[in-house]
N, C-alpha and C. Protein backbone atom coordinates (compact mmCIF):
# COMPACT_ATOMS: atom_id res chain seq x y z
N UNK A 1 90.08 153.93 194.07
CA UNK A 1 89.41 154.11 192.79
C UNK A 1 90.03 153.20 191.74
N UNK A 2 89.28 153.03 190.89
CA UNK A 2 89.59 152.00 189.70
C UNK A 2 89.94 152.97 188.64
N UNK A 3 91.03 152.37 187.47
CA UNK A 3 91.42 153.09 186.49
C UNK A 3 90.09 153.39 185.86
N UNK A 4 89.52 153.40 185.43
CA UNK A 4 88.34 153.16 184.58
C UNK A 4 87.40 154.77 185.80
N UNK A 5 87.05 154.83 186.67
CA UNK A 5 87.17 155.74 187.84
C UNK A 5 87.70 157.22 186.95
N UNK A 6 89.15 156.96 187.29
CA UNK A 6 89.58 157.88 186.82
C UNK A 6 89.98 158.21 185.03
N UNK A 7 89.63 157.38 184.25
CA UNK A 7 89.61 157.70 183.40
C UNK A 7 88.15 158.25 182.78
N UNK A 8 87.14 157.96 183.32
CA UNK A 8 86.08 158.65 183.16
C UNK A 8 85.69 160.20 183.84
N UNK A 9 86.91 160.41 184.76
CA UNK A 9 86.75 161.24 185.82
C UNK A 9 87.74 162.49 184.94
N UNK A 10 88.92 161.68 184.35
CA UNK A 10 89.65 162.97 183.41
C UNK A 10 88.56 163.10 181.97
N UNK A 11 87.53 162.40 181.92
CA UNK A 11 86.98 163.22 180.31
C UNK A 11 86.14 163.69 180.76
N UNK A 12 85.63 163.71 182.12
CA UNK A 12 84.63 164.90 182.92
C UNK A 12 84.82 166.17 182.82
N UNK A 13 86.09 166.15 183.32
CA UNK A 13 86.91 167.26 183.86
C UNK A 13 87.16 168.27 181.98
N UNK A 14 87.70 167.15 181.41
CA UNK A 14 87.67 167.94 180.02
C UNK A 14 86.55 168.34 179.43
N UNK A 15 85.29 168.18 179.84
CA UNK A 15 84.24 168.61 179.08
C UNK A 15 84.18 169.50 179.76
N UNK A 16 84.24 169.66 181.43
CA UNK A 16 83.75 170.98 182.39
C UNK A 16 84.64 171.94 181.83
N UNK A 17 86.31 172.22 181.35
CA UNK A 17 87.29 173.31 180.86
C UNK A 17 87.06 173.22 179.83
N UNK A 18 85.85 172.91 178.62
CA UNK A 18 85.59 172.97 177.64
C UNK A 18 86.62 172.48 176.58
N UNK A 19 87.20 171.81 177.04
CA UNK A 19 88.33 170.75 176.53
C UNK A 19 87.99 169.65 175.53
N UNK A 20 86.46 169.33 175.60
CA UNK A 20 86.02 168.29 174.91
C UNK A 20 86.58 167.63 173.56
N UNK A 21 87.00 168.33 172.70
CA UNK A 21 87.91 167.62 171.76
C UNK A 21 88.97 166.53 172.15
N UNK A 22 89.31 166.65 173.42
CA UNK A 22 90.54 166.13 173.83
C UNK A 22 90.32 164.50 174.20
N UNK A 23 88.79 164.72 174.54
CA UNK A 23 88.14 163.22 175.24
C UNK A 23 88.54 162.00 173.96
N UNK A 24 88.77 162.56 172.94
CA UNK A 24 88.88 161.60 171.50
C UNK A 24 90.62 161.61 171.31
N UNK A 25 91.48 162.14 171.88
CA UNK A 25 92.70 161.76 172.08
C UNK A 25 92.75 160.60 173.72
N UNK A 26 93.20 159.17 173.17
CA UNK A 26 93.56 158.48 173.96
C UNK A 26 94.72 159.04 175.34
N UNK A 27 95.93 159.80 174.57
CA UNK A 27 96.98 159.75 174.77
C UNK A 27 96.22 160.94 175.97
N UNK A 28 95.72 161.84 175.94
CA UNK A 28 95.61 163.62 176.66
C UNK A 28 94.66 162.71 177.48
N UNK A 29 93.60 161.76 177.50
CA UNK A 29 92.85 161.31 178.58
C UNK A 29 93.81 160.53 179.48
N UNK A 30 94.81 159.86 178.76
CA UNK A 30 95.57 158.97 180.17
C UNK A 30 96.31 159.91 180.69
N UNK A 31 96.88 161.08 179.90
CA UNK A 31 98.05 161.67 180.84
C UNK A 31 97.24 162.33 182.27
N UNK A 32 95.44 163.04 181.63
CA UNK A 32 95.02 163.68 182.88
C UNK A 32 94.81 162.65 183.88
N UNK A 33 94.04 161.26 183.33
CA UNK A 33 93.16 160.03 184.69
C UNK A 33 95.29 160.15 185.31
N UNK A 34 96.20 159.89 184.48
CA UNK A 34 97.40 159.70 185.23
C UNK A 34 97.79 160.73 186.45
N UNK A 35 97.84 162.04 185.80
CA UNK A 35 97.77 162.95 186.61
C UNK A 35 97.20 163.27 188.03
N UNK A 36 95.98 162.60 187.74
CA UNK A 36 94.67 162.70 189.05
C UNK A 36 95.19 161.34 189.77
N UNK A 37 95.25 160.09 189.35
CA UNK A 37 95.98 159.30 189.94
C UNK A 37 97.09 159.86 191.13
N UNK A 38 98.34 160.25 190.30
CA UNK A 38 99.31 161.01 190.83
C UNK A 38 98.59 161.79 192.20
N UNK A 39 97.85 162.83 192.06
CA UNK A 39 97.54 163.44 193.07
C UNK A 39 96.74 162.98 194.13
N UNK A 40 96.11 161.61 193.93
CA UNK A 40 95.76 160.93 195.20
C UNK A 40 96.41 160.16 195.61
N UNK A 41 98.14 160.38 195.21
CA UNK A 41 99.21 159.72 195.49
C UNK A 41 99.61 161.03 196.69
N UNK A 42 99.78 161.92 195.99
CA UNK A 42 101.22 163.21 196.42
C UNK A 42 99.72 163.89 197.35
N UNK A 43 98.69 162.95 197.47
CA UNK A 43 97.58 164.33 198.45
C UNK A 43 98.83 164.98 199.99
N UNK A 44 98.37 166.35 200.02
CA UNK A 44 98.86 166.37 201.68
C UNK A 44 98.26 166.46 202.94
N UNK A 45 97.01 166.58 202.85
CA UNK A 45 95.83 166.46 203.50
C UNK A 45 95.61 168.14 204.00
N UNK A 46 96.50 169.24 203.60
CA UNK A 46 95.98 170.30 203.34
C UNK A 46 94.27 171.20 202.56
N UNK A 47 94.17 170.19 202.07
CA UNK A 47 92.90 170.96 201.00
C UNK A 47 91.76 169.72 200.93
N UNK A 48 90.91 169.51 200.20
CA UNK A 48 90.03 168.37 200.01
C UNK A 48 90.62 167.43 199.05
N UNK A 49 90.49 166.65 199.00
CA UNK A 49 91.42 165.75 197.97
C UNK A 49 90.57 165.57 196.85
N UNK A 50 89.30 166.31 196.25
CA UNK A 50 88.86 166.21 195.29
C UNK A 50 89.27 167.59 194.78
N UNK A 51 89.48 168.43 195.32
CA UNK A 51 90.02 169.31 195.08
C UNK A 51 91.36 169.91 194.29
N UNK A 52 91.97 168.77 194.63
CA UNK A 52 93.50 168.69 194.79
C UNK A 52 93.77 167.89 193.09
N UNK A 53 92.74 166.49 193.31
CA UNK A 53 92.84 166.03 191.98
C UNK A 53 92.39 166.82 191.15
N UNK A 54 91.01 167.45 191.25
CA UNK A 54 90.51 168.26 189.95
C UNK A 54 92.00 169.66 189.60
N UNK A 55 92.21 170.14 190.22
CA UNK A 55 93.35 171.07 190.40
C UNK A 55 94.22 170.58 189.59
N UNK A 56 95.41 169.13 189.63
CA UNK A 56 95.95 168.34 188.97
C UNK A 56 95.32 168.33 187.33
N UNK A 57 94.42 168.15 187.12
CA UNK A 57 93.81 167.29 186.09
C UNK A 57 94.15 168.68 185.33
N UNK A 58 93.24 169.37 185.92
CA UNK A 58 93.14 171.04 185.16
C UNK A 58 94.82 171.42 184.30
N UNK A 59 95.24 171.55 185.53
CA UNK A 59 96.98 171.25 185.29
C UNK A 59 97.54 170.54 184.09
N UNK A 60 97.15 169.80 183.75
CA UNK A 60 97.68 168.31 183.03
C UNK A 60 96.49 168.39 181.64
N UNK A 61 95.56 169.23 181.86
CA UNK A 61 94.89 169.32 180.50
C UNK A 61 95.95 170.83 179.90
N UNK A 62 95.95 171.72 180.60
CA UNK A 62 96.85 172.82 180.22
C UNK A 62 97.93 172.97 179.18
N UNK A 63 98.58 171.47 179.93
CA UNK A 63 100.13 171.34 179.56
C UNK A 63 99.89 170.68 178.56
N UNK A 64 98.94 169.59 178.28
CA UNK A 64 98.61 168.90 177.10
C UNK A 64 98.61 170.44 175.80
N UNK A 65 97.36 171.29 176.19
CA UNK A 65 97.00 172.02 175.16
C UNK A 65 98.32 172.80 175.07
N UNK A 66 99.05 173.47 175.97
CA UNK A 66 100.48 173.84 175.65
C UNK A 66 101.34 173.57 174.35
N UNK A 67 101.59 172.07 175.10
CA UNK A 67 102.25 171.05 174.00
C UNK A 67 102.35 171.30 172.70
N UNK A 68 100.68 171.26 172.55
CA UNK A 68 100.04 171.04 171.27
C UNK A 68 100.33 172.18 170.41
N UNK A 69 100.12 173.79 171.16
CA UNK A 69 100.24 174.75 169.88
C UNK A 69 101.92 174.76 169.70
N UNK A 70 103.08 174.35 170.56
CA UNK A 70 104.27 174.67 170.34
C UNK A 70 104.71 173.69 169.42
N UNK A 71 103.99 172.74 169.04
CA UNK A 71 104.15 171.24 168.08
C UNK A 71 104.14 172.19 166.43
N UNK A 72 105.32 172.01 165.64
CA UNK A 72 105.42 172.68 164.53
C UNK A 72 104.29 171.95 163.45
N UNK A 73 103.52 172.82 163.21
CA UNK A 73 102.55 172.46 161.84
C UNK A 73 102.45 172.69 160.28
N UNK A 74 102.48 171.26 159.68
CA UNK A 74 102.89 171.68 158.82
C UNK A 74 102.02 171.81 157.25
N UNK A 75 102.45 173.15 156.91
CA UNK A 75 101.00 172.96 155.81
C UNK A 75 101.30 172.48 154.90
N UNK A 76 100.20 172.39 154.29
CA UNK A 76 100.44 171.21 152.98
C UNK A 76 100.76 172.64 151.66
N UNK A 77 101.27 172.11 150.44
CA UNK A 77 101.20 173.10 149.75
C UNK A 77 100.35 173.59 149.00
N UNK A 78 99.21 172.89 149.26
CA UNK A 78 97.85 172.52 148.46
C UNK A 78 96.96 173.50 149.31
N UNK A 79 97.07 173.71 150.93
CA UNK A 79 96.62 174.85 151.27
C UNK A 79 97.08 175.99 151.34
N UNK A 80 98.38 176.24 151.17
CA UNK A 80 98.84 177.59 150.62
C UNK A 80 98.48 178.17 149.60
N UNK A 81 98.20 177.29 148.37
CA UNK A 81 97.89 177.63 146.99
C UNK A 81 96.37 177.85 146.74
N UNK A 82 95.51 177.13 147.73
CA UNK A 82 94.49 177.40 148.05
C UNK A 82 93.85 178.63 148.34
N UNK A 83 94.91 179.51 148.78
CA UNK A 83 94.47 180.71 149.84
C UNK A 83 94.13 181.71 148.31
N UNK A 84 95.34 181.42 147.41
CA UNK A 84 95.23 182.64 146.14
C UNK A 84 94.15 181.88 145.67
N UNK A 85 94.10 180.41 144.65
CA UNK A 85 93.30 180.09 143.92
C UNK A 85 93.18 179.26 144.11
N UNK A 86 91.46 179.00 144.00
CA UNK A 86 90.63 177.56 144.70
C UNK A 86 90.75 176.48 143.73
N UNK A 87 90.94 176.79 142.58
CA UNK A 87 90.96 175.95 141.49
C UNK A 87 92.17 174.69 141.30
N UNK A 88 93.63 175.11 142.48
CA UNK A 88 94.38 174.31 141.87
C UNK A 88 94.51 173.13 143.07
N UNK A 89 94.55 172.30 143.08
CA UNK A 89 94.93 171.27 144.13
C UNK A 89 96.42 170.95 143.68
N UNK A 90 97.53 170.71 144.70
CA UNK A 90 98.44 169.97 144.56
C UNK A 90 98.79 169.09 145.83
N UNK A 91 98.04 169.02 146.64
CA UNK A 91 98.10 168.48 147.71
C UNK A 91 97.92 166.49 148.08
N UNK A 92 97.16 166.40 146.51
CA UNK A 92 97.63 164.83 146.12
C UNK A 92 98.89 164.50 145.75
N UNK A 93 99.69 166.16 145.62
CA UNK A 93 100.86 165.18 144.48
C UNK A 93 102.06 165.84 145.71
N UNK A 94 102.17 166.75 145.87
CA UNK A 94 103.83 167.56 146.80
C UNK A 94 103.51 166.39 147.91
N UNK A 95 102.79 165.85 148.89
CA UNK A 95 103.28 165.03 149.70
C UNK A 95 103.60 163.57 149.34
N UNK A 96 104.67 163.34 148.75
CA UNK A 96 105.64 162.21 147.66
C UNK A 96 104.82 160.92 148.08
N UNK A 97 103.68 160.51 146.92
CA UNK A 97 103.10 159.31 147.22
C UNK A 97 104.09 158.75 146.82
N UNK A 98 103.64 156.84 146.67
CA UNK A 98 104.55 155.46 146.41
C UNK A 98 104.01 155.71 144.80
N UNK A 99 103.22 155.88 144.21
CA UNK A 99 102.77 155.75 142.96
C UNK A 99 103.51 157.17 142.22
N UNK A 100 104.37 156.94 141.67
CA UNK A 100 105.03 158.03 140.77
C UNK A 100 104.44 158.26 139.52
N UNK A 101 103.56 158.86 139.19
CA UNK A 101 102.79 159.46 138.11
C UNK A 101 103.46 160.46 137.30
N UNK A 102 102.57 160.43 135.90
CA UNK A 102 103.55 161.82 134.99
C UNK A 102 103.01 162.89 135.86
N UNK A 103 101.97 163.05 136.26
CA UNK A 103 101.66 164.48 136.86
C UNK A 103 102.50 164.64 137.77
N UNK A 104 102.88 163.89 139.30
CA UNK A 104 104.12 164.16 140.11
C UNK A 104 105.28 164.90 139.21
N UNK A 105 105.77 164.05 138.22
CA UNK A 105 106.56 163.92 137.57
C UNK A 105 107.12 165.57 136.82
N UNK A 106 105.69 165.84 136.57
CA UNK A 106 105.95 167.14 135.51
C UNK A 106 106.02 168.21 137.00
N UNK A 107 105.42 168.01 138.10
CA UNK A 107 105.69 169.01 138.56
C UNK A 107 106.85 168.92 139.41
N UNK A 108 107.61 168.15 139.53
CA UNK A 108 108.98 168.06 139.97
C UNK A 108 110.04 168.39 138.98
N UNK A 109 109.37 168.42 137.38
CA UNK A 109 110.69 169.29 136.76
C UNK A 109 110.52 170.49 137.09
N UNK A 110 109.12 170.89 137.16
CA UNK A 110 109.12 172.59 137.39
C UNK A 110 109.76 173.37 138.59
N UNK A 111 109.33 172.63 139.69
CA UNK A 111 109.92 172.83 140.27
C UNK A 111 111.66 172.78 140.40
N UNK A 112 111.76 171.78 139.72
CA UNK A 112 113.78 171.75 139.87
C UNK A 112 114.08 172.71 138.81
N UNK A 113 113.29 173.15 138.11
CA UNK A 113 113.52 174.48 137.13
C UNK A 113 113.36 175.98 137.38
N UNK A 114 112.60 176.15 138.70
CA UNK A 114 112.01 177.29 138.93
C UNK A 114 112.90 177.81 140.30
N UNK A 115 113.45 176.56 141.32
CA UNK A 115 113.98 176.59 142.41
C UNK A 115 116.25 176.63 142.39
N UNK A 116 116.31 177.51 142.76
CA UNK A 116 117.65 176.76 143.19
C UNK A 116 117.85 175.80 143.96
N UNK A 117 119.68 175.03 144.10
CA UNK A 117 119.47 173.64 144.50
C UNK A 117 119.31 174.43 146.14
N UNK A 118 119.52 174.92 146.78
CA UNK A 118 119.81 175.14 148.38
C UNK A 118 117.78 174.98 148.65
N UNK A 119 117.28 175.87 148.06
CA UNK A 119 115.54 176.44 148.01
C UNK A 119 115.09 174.90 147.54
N UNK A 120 115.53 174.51 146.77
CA UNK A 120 114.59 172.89 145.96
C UNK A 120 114.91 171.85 147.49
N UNK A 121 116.44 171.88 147.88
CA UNK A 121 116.47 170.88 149.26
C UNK A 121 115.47 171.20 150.30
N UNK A 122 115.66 172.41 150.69
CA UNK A 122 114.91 172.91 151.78
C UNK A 122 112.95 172.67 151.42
N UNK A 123 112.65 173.22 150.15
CA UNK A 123 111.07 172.97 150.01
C UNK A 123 110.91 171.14 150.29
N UNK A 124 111.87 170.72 149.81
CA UNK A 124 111.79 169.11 149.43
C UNK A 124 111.94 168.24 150.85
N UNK A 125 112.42 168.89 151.40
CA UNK A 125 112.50 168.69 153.23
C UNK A 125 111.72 168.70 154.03
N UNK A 126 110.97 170.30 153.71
CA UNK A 126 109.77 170.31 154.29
C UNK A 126 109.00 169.91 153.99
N UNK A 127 108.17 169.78 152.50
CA UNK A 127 107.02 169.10 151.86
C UNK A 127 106.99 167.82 151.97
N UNK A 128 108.04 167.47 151.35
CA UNK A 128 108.29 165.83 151.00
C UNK A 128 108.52 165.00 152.13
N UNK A 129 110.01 165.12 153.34
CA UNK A 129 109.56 164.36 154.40
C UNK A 129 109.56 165.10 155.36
N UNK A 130 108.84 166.04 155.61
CA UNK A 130 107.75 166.26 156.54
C UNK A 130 109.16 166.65 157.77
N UNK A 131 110.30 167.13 157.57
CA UNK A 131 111.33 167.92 158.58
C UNK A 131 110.81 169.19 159.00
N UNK A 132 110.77 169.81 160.00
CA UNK A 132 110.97 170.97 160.38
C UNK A 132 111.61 171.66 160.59
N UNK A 133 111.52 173.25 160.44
CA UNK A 133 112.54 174.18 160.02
C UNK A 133 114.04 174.19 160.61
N UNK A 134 113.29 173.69 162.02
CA UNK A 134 114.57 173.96 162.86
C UNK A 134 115.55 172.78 162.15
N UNK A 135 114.67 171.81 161.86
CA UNK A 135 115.67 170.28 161.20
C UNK A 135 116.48 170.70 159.86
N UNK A 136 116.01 171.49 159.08
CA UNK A 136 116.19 171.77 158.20
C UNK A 136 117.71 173.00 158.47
N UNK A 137 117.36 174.02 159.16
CA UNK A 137 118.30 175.01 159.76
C UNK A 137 119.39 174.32 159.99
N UNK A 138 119.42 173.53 160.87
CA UNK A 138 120.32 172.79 161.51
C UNK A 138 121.27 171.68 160.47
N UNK A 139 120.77 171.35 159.31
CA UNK A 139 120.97 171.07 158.42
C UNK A 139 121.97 171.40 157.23
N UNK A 140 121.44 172.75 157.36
CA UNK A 140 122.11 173.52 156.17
C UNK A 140 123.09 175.00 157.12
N UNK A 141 123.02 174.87 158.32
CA UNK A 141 123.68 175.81 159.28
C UNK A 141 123.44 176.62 158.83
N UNK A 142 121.87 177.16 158.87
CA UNK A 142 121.10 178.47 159.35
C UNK A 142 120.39 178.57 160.20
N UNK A 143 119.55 179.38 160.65
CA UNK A 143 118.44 179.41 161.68
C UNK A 143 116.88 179.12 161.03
N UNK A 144 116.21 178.58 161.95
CA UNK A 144 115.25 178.24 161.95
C UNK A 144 114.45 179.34 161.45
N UNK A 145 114.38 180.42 161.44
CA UNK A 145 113.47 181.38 161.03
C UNK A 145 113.62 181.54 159.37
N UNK A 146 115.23 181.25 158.90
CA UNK A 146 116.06 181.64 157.46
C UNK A 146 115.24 180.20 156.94
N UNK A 147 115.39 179.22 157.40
CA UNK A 147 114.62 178.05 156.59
C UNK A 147 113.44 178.47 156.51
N UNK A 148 112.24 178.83 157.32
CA UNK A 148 111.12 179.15 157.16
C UNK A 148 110.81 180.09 156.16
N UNK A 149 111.65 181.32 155.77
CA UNK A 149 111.62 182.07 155.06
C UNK A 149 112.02 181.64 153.49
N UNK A 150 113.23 180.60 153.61
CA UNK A 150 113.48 179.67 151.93
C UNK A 150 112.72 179.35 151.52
N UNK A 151 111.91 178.20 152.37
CA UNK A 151 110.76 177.69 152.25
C UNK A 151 109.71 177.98 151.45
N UNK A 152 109.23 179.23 152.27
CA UNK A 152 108.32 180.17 151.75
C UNK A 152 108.25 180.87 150.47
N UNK A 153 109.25 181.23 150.62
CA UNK A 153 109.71 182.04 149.27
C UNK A 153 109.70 181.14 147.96
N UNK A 154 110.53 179.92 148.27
CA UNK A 154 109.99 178.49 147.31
C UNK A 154 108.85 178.67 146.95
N UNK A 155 108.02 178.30 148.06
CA UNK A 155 106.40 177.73 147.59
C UNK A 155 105.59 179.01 147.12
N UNK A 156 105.95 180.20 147.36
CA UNK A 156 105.73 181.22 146.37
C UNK A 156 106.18 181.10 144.52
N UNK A 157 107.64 180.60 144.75
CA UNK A 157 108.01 180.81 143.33
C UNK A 157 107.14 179.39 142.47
N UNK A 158 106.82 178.49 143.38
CA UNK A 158 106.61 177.30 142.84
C UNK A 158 105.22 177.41 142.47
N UNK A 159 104.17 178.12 143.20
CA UNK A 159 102.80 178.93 142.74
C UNK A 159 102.71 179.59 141.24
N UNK A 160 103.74 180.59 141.75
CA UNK A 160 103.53 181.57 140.62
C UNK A 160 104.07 180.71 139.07
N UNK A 161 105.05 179.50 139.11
CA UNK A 161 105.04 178.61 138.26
C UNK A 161 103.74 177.82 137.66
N UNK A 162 103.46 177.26 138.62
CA UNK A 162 101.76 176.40 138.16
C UNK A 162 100.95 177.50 138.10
C-alpha cells in the first residue's frame, strides 16, 4: 500500500468511530495511517490483516483522544468573567499583547492592587505566559491543585474589581 492508501484509510476509519473532527488534525491522521502501517508490519497471520489494522487504527485514534482531554486547558479570563457578566470582555487585554495600551495598563494596576505578590505571580503565570498549574506549583513549592485554587481565587478577586 501507498502512504496516501493509508492515509486516506486512517480518515475512514475516523469518520466510521465518529472521530471526524480529527480528519482536520494533520498530526492524529499520521499517527493513525502510522499506526495501521505499523500493523501490516507486526501482522501475525492469526486474524485477517484488515482486521488487525482497523483494530490498530481504532487503538491509535483512542490514545490520540486520551491525550487530548489529559492536555491542561487553559481558560482565558475573558471566559470566566463571561459566565457572571456578558457585558465585560477582557480577553483582548489579560493575554499580554506586544501593543501596551492605557487600557492593559489600568488593568494591571488593579490588579497589582487587588492581588497579593504570591496570587499576582501565580494569576500572571497562568494568564500571561500561558504555564500550568503543575509549572506554577512546582515553582513556588506547592501542589498543583494549591496553584489552581490561587489562581482562581485571583481571577475571582480580579472580577469582583472590574
Amino acid at each position: 500500500m501507498k502512504l496516501e492508501d493509508y492515509l486516506l484509510g486512517a480518515k475512514k476509519i475516523m469518520m466510521a468511530q465518529k472521530c471526524g473532527y480529527l480528519t482536520q488534525d494533520d498530526d492524529a491522521v499520521g499517527d493513525v495511517a502510522f499506526r495501521m502501517m505499523w500493523a501490516d508490519y507486526t501482522w501475525n497471520g492469526k486474524s485477517k490483516p484488515n482486521t488487525w489494522r482497523y483494530n490498530q487504527a481504532v487503538y491509535a485514534i483512542k490514545k490520540i483522544i486520551t491525550k487530548r482531554k489529559k492536555q491542561p486547558k487553559h481558560i482565558s479570563l475573558s471566559k470566566q468573567i463571561s459566565k457572571k457578566d456578558d457585558t465585560m470582555s477582557l480577553g483582548d487585554v489579560i493575554p499580554c499583547k506586544k501593543s501596551y495600551n492605557n487600557e492593559y495598563n489600568d488593568l494591571c494596576e488593579k490588579i497589582d492592587s487587588v492581588l497579593d505578590s504570591r496570587t499576582r505571580d501565580c494569576f500572571y503565570m497562568y494568564y500571561r505566559d500561558n504555564m500550568t498549574f503543575k509549572e506554577i506549583g512546582s515553582k513556588f513549592n506547592f501542589s498543583r491543585q494549591r496553584a489552581e485554587q490561587i489562581v482562581k481565587n485571583g481571577a475571582n478577586k480580579v472580577k469582583e474589581c472590574v
